[in-house]
N, C-alpha and C. Protein backbone atom coordinates (compact mmCIF):
# COMPACT_ATOMS: atom_id res chain seq x y z
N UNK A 1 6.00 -7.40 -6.98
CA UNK A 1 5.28 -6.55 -7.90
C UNK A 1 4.45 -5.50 -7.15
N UNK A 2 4.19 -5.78 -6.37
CA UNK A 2 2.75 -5.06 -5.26
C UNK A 2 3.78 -3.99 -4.85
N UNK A 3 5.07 -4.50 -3.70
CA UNK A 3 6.25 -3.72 -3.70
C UNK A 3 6.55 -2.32 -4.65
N UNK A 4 6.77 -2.73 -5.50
CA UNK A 4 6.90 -1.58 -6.60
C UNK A 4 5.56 -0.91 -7.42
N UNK A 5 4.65 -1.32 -7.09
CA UNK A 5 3.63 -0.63 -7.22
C UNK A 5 3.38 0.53 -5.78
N UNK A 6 3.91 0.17 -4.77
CA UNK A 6 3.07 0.87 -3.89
C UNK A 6 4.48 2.07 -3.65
N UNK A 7 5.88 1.58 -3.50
CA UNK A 7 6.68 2.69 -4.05
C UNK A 7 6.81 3.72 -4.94
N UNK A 8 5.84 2.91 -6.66
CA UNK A 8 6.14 4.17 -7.39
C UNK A 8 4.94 5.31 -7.23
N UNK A 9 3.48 4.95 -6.62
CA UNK A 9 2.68 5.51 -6.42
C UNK A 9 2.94 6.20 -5.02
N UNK A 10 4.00 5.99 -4.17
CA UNK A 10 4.54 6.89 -2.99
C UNK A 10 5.06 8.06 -3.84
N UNK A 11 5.93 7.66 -4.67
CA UNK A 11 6.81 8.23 -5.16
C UNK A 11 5.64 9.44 -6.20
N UNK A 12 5.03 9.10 -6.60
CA UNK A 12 4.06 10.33 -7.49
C UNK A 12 3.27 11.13 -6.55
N UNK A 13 2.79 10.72 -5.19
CA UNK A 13 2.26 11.19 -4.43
C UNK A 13 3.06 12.44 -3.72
N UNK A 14 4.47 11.65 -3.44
CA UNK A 14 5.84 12.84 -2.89
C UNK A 14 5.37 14.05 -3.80
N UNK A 15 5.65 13.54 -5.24
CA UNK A 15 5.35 15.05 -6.50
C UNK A 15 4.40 15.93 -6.41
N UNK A 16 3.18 15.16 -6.05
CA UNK A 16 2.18 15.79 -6.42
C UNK A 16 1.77 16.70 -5.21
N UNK A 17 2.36 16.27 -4.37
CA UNK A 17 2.19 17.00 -2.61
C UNK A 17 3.45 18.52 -2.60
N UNK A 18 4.63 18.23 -3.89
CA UNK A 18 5.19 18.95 -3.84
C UNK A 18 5.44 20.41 -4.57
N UNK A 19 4.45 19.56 -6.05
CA UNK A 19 3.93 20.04 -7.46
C UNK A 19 2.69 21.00 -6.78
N UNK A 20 1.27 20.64 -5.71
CA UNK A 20 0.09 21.10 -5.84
C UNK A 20 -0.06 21.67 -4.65
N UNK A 21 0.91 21.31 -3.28
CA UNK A 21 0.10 21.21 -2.06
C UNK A 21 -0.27 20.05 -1.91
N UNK A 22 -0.27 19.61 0.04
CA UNK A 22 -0.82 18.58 0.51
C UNK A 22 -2.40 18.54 0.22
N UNK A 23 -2.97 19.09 0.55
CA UNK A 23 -4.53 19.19 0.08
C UNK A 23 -5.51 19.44 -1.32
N UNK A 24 -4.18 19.54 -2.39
CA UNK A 24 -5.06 19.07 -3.62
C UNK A 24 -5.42 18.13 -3.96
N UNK A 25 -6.05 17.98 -4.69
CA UNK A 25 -7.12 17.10 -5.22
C UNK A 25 -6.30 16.08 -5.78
N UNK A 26 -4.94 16.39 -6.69
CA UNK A 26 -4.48 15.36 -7.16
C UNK A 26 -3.57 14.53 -5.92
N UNK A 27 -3.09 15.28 -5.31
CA UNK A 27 -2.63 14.81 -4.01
C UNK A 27 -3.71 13.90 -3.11
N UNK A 28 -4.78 14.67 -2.67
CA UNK A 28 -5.74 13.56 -2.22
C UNK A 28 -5.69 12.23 -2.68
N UNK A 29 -6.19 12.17 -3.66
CA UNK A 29 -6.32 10.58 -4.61
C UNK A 29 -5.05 10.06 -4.86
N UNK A 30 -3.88 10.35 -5.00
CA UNK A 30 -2.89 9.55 -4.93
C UNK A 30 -2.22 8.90 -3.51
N UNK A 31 -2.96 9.47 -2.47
CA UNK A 31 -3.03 9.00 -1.05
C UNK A 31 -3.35 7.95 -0.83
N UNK A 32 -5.17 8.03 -1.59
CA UNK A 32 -6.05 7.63 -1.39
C UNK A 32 -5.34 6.12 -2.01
N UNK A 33 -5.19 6.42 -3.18
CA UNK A 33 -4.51 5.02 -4.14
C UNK A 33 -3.64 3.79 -3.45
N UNK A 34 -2.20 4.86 -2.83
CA UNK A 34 -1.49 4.74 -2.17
C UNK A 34 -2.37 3.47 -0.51
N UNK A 35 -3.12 4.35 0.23
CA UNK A 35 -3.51 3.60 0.67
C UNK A 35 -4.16 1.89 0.61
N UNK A 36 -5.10 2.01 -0.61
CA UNK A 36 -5.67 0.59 -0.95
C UNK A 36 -4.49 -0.49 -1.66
N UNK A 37 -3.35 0.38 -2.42
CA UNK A 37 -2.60 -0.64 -2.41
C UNK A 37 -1.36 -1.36 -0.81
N UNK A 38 -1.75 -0.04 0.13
CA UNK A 38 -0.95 -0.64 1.52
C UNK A 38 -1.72 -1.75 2.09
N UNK A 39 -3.43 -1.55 2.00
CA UNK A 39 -4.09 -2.40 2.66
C UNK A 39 -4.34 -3.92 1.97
N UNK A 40 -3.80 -3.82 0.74
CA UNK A 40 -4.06 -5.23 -0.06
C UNK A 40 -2.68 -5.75 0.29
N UNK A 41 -1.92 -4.83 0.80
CA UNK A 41 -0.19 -5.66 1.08
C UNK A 41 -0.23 -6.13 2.77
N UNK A 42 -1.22 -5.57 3.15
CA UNK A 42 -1.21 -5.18 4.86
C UNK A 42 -2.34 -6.68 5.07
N UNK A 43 -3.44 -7.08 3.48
CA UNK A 43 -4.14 -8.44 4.08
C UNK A 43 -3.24 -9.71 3.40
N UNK A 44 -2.65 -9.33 2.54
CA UNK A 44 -1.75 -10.38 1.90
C UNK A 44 -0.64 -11.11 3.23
N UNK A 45 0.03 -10.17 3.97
CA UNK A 45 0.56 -10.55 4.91
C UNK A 45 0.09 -11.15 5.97
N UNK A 46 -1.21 -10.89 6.49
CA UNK A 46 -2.27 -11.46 7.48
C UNK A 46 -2.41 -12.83 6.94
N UNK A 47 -3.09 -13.03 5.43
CA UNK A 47 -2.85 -14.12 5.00
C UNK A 47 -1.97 -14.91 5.37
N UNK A 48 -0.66 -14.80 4.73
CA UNK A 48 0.89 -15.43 4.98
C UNK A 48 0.67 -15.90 6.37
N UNK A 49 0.45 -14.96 7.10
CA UNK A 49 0.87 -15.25 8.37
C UNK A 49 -0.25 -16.34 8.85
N UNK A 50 -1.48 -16.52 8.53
CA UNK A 50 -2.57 -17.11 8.67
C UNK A 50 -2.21 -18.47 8.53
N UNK A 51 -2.05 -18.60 7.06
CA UNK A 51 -1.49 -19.84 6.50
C UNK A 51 -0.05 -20.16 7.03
N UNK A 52 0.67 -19.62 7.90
CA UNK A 52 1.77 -20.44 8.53
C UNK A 52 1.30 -21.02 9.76
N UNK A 53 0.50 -20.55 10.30
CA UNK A 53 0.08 -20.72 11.54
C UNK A 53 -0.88 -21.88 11.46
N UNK A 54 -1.51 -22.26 10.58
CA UNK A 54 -2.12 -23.62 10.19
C UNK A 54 -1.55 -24.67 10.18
N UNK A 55 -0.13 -23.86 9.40
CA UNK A 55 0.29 -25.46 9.14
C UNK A 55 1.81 -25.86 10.44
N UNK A 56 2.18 -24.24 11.49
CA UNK A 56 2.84 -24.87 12.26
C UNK A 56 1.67 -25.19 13.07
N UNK A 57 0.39 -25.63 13.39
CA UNK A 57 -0.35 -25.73 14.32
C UNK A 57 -0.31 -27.65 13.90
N UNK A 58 -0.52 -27.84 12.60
CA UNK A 58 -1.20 -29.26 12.13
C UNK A 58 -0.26 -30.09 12.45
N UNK A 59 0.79 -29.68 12.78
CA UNK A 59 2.46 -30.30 12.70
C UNK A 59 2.16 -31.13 13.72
């Protein structure tokens, strides 16, 4: 789900960079968007990886 959230908001960002310019405003914030959903995918994976490493450690 996160996946396709952070594609289709790439994907409006492509538009809006293509629709306004890189430096408009609507372009800015769909960056911006773009970003916080990379970094909630970027700690979700840290997680994952966290929690494997626990449990190949407890083994």
């Amino acid at each position: 789900m996160l996946a396709l959230k952070i594609e289709l908001k790439r994907q409006q960002m492509i538009h809006c960079a293509k629709e306004y310019g890189f430096t408009a405003s609507q372009t800015v914030k769909c960056s911006q968007e773009l970003d916080v959903l990379l970094n909630k995918q970027s700690r979700q994976q840290v997680r994952l990886i966290e929690s494997q490493n626990k449990y190949s450690f407890a083994q």
